[in-house]
C-alpha atoms as a PDB file:
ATOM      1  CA  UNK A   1      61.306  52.965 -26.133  1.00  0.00           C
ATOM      2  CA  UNK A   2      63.976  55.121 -27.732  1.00  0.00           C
ATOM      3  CA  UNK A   3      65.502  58.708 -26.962  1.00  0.00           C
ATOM      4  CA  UNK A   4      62.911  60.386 -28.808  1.00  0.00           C
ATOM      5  CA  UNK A   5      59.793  58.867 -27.077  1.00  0.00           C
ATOM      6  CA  UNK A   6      62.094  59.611 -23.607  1.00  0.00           C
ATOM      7  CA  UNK A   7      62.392  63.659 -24.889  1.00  0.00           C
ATOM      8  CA  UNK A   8      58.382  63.448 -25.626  1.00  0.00           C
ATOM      9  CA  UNK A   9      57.839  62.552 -22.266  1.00  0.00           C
ATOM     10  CA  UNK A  10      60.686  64.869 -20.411  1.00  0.00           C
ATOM     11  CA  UNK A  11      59.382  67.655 -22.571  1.00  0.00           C
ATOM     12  CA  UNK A  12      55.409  66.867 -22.207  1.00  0.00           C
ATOM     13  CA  UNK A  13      53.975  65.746 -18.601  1.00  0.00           C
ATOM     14  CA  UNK A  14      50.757  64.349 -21.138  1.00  0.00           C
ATOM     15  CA  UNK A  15      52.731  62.214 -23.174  1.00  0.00           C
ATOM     16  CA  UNK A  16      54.309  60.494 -20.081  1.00  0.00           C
ATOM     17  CA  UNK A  17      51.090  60.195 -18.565  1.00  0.00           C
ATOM     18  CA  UNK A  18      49.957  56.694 -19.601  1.00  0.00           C
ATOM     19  CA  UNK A  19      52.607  54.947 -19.415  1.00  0.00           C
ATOM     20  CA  UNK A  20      53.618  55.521 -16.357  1.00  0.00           C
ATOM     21  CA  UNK A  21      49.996  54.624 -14.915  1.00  0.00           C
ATOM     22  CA  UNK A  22      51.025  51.330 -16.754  1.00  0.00           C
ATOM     23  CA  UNK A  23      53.912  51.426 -14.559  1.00  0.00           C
ATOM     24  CA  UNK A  24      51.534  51.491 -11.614  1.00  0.00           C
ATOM     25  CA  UNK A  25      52.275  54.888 -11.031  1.00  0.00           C
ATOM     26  CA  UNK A  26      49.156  56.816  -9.303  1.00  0.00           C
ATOM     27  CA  UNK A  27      51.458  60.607  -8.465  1.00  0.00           C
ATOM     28  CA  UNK A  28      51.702  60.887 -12.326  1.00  0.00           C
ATOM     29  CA  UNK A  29      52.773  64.788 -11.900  1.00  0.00           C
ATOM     30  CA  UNK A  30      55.460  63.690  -9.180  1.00  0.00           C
ATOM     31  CA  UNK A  31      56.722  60.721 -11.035  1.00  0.00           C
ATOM     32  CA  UNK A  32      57.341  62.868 -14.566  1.00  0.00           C
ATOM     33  CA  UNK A  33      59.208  65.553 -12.054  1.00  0.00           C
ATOM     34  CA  UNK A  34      61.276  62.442 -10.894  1.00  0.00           C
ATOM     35  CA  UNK A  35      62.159  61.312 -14.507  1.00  0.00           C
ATOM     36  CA  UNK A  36      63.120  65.396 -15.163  1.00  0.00           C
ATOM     37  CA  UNK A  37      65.669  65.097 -12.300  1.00  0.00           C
ATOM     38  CA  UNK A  38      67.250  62.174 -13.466  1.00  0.00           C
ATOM     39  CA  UNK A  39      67.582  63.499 -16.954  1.00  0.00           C
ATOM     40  CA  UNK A  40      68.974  66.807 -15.407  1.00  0.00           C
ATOM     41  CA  UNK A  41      71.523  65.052 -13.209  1.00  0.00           C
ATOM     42  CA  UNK A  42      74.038  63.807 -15.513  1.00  0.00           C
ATOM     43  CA  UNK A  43      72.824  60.420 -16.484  1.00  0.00           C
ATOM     44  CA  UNK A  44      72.655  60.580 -20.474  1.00  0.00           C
ATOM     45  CA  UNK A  45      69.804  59.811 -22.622  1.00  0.00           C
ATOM     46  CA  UNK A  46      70.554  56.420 -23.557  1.00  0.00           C
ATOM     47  CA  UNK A  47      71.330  55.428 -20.206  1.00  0.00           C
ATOM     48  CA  UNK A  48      68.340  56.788 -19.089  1.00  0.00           C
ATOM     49  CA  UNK A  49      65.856  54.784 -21.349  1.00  0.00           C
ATOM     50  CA  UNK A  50      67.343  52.185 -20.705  1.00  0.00           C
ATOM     51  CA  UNK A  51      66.522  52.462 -16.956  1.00  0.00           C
ATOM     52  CA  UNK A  52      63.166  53.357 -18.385  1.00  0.00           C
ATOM     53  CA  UNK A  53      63.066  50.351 -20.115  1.00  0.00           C
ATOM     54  CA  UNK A  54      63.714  47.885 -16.934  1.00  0.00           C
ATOM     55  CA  UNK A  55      61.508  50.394 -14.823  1.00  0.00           C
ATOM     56  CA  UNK A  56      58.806  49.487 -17.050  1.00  0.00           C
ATOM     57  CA  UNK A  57      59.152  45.872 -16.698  1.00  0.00           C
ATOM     58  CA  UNK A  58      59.749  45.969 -12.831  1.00  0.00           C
ATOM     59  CA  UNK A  59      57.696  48.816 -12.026  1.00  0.00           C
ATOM     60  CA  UNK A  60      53.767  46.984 -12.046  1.00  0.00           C
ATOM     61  CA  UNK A  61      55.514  44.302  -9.711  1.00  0.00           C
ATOM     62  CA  UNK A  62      56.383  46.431  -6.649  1.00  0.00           C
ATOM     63  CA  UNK A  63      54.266  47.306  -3.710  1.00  0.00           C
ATOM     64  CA  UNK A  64      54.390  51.129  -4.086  1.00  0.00           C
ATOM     65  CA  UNK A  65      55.798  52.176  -7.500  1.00  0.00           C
ATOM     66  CA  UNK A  66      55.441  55.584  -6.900  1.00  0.00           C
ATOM     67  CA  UNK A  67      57.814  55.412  -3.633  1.00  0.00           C
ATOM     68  CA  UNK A  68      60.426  53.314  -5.536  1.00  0.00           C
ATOM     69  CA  UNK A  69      60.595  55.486  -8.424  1.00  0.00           C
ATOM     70  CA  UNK A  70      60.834  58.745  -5.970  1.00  0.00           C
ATOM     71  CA  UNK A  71      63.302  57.307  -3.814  1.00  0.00           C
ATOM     72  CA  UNK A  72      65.328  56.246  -7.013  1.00  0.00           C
ATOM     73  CA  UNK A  73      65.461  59.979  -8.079  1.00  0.00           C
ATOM     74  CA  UNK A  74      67.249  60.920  -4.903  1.00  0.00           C
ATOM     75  CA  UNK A  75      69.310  57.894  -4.601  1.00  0.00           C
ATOM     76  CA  UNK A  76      71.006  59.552  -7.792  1.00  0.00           C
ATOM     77  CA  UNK A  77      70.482  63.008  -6.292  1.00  0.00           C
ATOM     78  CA  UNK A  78      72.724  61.807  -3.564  1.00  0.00           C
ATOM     79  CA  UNK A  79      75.860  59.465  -5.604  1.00  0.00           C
ATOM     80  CA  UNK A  80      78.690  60.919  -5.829  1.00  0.00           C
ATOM     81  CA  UNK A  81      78.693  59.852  -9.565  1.00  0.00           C
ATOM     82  CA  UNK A  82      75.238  59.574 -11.148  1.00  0.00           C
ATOM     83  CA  UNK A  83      76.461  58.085 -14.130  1.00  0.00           C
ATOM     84  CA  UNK A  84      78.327  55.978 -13.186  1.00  0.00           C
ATOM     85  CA  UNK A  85      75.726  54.767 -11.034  1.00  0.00           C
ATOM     86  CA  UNK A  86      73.773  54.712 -14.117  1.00  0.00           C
ATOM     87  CA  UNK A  87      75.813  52.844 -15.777  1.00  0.00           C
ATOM     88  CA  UNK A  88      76.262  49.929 -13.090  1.00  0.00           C
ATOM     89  CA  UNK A  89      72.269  49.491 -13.431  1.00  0.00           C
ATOM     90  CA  UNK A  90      72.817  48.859 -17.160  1.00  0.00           C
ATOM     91  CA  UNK A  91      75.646  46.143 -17.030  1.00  0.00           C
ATOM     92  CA  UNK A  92      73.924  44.442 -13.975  1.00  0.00           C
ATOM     93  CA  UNK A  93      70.332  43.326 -14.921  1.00  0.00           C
ATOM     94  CA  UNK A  94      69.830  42.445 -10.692  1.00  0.00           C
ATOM     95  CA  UNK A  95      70.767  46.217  -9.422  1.00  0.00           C
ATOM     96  CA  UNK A  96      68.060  48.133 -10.527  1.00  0.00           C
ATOM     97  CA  UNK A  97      65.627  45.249  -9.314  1.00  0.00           C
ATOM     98  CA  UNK A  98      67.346  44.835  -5.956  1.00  0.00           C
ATOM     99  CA  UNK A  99      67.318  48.945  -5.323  1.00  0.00           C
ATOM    100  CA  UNK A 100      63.908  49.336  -5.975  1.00  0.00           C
ATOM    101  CA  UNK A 101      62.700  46.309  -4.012  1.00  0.00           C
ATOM    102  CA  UNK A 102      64.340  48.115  -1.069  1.00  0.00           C
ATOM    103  CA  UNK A 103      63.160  51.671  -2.237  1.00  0.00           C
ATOM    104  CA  UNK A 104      59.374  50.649  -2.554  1.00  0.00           C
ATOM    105  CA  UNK A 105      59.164  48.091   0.787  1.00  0.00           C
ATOM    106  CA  UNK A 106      60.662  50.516   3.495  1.00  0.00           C
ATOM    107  CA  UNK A 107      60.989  54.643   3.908  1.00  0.00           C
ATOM    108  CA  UNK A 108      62.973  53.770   6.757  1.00  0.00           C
ATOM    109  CA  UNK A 109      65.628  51.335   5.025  1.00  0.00           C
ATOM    110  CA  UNK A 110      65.250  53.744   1.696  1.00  0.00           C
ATOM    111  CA  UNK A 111      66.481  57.263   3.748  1.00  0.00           C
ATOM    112  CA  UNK A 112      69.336  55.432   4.744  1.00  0.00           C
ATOM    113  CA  UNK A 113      70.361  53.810   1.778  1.00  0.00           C
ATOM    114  CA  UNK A 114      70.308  57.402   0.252  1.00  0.00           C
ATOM    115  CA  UNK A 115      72.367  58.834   2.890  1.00  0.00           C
ATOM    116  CA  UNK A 116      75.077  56.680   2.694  1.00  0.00           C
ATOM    117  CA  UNK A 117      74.846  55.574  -1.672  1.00  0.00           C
ATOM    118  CA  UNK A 118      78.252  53.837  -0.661  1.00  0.00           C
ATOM    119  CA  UNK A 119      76.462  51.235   1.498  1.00  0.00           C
ATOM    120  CA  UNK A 120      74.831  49.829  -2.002  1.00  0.00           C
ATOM    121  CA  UNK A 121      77.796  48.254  -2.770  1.00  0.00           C
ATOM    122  CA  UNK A 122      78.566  46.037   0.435  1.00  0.00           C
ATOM    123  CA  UNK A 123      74.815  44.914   0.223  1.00  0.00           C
ATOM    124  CA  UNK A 124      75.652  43.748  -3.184  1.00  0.00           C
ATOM    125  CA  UNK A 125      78.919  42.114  -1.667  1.00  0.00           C
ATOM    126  CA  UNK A 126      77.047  40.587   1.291  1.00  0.00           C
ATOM    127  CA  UNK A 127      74.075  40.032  -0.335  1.00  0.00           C
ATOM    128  CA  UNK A 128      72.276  40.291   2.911  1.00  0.00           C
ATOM    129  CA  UNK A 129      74.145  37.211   4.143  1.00  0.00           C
ATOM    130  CA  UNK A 130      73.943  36.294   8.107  1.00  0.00           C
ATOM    131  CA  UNK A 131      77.667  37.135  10.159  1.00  0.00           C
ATOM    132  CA  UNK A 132      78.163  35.710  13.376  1.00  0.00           C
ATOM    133  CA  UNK A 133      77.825  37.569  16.651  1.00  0.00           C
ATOM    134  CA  UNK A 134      81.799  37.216  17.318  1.00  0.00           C
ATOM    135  CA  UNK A 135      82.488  38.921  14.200  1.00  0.00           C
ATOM    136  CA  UNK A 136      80.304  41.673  14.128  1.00  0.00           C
ATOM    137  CA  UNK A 137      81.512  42.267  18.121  1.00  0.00           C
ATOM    138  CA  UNK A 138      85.060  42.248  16.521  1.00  0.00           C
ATOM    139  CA  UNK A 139      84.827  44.483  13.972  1.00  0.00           C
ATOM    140  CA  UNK A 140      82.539  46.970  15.873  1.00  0.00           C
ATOM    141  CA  UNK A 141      84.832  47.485  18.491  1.00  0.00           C
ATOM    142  CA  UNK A 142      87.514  47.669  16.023  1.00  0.00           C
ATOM    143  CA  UNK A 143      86.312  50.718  14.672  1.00  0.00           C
ATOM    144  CA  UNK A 144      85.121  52.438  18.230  1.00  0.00           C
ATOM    145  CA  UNK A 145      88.758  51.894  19.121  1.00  0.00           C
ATOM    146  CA  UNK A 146      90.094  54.142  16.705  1.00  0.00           C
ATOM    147  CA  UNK A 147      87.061  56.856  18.032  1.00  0.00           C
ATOM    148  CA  UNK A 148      88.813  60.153  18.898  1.00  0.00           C
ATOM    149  CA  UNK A 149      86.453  61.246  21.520  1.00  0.00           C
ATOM    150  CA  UNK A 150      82.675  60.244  22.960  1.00  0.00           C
ATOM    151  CA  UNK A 151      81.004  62.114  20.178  1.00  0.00           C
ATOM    152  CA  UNK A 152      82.672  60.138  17.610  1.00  0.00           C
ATOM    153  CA  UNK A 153      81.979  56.753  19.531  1.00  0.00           C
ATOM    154  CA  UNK A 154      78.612  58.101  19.335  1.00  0.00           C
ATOM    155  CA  UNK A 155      78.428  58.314  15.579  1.00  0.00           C
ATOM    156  CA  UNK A 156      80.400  55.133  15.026  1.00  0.00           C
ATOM    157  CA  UNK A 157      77.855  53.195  17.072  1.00  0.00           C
ATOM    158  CA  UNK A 158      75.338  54.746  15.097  1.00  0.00           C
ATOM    159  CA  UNK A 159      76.758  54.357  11.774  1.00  0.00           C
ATOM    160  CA  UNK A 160      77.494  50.886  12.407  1.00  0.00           C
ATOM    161  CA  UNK A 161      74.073  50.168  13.390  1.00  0.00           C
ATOM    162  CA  UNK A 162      72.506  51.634  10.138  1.00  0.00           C
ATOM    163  CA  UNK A 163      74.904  49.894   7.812  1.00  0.00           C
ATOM    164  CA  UNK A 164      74.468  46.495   9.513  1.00  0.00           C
ATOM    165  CA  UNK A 165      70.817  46.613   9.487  1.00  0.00           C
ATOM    166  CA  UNK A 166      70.646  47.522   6.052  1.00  0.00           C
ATOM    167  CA  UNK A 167      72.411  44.459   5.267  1.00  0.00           C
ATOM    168  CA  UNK A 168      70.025  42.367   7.596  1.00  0.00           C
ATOM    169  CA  UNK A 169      66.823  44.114   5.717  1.00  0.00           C
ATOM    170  CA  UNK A 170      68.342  42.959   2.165  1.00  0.00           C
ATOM    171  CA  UNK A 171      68.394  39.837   3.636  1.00  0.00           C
ATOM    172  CA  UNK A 172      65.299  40.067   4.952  1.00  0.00           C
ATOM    173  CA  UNK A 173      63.111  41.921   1.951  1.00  0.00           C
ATOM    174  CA  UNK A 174      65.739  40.598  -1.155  1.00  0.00           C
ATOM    175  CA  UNK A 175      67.095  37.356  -0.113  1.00  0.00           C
ATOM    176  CA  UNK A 176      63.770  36.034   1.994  1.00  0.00           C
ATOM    177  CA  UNK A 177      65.422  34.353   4.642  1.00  0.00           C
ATOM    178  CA  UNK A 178      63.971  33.080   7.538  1.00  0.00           C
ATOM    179  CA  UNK A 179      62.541  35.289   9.964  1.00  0.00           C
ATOM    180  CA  UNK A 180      63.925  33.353  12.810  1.00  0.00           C
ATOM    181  CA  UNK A 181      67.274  34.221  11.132  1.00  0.00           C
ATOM    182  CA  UNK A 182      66.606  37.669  11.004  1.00  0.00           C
ATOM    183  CA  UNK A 183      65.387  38.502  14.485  1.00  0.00           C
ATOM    184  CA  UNK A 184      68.695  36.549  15.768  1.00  0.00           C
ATOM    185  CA  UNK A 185      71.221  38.799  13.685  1.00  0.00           C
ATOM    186  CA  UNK A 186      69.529  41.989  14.867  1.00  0.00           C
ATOM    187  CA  UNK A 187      70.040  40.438  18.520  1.00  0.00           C
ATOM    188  CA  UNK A 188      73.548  39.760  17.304  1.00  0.00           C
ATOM    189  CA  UNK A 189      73.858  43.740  16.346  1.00  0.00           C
ATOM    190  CA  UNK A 190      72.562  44.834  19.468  1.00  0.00           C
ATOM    191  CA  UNK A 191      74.644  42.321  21.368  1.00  0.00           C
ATOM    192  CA  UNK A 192      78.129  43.837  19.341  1.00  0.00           C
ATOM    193  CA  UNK A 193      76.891  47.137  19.726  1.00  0.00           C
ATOM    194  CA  UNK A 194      76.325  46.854  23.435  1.00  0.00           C
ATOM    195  CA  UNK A 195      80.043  45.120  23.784  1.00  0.00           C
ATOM    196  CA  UNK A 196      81.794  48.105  21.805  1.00  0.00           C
ATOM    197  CA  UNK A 197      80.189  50.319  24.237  1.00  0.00           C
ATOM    198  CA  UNK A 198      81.257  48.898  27.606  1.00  0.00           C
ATOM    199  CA  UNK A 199      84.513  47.978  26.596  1.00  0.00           C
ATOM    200  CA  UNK A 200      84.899  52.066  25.887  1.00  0.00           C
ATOM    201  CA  UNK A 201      83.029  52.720  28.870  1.00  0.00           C
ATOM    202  CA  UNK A 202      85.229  50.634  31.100  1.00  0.00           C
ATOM    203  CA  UNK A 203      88.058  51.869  29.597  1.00  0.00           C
ATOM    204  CA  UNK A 204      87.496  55.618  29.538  1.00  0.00           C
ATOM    205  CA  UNK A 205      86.521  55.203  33.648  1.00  0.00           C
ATOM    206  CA  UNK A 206      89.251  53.091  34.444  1.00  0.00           C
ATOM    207  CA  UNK A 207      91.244  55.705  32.916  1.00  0.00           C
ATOM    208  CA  UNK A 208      90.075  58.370  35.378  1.00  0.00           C
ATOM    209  CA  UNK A 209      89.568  56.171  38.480  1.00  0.00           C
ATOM    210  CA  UNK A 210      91.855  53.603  38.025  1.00  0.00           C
ATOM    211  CA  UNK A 211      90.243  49.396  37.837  1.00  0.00           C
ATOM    212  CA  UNK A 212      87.961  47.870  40.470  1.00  0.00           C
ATOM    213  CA  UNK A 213      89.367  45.192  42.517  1.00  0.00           C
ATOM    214  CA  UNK A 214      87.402  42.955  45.236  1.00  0.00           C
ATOM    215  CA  UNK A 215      87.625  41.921  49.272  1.00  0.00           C
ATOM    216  CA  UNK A 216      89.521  39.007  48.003  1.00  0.00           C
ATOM    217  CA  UNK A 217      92.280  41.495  45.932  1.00  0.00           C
ATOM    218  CA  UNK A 218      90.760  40.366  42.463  1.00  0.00           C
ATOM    219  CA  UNK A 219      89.208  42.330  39.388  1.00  0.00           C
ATOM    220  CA  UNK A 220      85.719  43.338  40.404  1.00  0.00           C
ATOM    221  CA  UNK A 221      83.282  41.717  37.850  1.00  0.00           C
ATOM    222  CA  UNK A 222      80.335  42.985  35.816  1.00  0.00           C
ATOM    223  CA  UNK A 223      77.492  41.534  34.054  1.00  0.00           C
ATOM    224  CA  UNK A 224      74.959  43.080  31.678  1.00  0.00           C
ATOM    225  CA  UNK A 225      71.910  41.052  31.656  1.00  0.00           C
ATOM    226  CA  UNK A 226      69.916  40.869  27.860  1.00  0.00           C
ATOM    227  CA  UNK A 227      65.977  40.278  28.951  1.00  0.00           C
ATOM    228  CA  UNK A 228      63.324  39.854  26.762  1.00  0.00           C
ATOM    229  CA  UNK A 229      63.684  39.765  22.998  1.00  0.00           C
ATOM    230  CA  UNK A 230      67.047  40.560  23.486  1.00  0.00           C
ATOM    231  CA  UNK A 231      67.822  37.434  25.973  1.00  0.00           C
ATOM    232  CA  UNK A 232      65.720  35.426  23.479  1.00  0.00           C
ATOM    233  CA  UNK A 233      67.593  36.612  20.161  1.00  0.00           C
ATOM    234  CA  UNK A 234      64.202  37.667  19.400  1.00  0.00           C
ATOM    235  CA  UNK A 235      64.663  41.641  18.691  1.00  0.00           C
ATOM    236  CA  UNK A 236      62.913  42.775  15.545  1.00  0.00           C
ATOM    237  CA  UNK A 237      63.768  45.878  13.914  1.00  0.00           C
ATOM    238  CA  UNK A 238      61.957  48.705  16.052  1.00  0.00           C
ATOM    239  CA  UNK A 239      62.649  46.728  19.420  1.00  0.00           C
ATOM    240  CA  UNK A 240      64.255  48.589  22.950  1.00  0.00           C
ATOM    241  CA  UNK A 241      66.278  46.058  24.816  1.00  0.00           C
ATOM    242  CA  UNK A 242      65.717  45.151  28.339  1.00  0.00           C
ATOM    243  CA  UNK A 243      69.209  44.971  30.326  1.00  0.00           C
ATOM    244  CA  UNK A 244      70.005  44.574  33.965  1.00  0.00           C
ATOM    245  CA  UNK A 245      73.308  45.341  35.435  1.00  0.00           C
ATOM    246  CA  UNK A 246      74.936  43.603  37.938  1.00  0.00           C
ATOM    247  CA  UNK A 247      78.190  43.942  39.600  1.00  0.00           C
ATOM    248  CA  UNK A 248      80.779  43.068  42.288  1.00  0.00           C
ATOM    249  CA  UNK A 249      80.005  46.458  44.765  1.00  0.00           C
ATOM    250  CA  UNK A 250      82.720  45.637  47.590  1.00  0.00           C
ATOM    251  CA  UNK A 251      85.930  47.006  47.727  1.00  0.00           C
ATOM    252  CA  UNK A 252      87.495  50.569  45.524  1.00  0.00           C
ATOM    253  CA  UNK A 253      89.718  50.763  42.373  1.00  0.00           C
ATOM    254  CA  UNK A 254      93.319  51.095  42.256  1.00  0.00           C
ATOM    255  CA  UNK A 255      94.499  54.039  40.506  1.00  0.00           C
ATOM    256  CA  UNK A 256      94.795  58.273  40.167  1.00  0.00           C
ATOM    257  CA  UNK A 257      91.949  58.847  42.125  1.00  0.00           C
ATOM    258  CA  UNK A 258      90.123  55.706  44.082  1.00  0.00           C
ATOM    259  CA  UNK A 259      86.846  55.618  44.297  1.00  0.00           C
ATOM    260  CA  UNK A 260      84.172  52.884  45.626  1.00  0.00           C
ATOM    261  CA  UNK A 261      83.360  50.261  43.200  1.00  0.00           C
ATOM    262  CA  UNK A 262      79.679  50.800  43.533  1.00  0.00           C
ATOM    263  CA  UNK A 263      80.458  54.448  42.215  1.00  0.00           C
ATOM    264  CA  UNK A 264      82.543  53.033  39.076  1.00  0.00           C
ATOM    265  CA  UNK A 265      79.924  50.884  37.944  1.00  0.00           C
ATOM    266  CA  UNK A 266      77.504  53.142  38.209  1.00  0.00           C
ATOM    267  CA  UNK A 267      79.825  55.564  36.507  1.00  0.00           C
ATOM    268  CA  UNK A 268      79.902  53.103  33.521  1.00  0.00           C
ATOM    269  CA  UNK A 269      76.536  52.073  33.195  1.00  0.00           C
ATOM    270  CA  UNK A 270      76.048  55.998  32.853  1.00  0.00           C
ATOM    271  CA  UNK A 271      78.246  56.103  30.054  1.00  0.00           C
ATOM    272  CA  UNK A 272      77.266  53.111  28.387  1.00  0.00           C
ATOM    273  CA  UNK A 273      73.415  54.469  28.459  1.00  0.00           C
ATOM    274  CA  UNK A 274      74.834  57.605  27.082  1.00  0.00           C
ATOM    275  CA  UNK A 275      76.570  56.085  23.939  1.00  0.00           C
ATOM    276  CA  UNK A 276      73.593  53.877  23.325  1.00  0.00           C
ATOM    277  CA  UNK A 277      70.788  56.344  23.709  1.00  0.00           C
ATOM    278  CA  UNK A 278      71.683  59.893  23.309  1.00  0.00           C
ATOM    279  CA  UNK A 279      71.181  61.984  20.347  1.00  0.00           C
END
């Protein structure tokens, strides 16, 4: 291919036709809209064919071409820098590859990949590889603890959680690892993610109310439970987790305005249900 056969096919949908059905294409009218976009976005010419050019080697191999190659189009839509994005596929014969992998295995994984075009580049760092529970508790709760207010706790929680699990699906789809190893570091996720929330639950009550202490004058204690998949480092991607709470109920907390310990646990566990599930 060379910039003239690539301005015969941008400027006539029956030219492009063929080829991309050899690309495994079926949405023919879609995909040449696609290639239009990309053209019209800033990427030049000869960076575009060659993109065309390793589409058209990768392209038959994927599991739905015409997914990959539409959620390619707005991957670009949404970068900051389209060519310069275009450019990084040339130099690096594995990013194209890797992207569309992702793009054509999971609409999920793809939207949020596209949201956030930054995250592209710590997969490619990472490469998918597994961290251990303590660090991803670490630097979770490192970044709720520079959260404003419950809102942005909220979105930090929820931020985290997409960017982490992208990393565990590259693993996953790119890399092939084990599936053992991936259920266990989405159980590690939901285990850091479930720390960074009490600790800013406990802290924000404890604030009001003042700490729970015993009938023997020590710290009141509390335990979340992890049952099921969870307990078992079993979660997969689309699993709830199963938690019981359990806590020290005897005695009050020591502080503005004391309260029964029964009522600041429950207190927290409302919170901490709050960061996890609401909206």
């Amino acid at each position: 291919m060379d910039i003239q056969v690539l301005i015969n096919w941008l400027d006539d949908p029956n030219r492009a036709a063929d080829p991309l059905r050899r690309w495994g294409i079926e949405n023919v009218e879609r995909a040449h809209g696609n290639l239009l976009r990309l053209a019209e976005s800033g990427v030049t010419l000869d960076l575009l064919v060659e993109i065309c050019r390793q589409l058209q080697a990768i392209m038959p191999g994927l599991s739905d071409p015409d997914m990959a190659l539409n959620n390619l189009e707005r991957f670009f839509s949404a970068s900051r820098n389209p060519l310069s994005l275009a450019s990084l596929l040339e130099r690096d014969a594995t990013a194209l590859p890797t992207l569309l992998q992702m793009f054509s295995t999971s609409q999920y994984m793809s939207d949020w990949l596209i949201r956030d075009p930054a995250t592209f580049d710590l997969l490619r760092i990472t490469e998918g590889q597994p961290i251990s529970r303590e660090v991803l508790t670490e630097e979770v709760c490192g970044e709720v603890a520079i959260a404003r207010d419950e809102a942005m706790v909220m979105q930090t929680l929820r931020r985290y959680k997409h960017r982490e699990t992208l990393r565990i699906a590259y693993g996953d789809i790119v890399r092939g690892q084990d599936i053992s190893v991936v259920t266990r570091q989405i159980s590690y996720l939901a285990d850091a993610i479930c720390e960074a929330a009490l600790r800013y639950a406990r802290a924000t009550i404890e604030s009001r109310f003042g700490s729970p202490i015993n009938a023997e004058d020590q710290p009141a204690q509390l335990v979340i439970l992890g049952l099921g998949k969870l307990g078992g480092e079993e979660l997969n991607y689309s699993s709830d987790i199963d938690l019981i709470f359990v806590s020290e109920s005897d005695g009050m907390t020591r502080g503005p305005k004391s309260i029964e310990n029964h009522e600041y646990f429950e207190r927290v566990a409302r919170l901490f249900c709050k960061l996890l599930s609401e909206s």
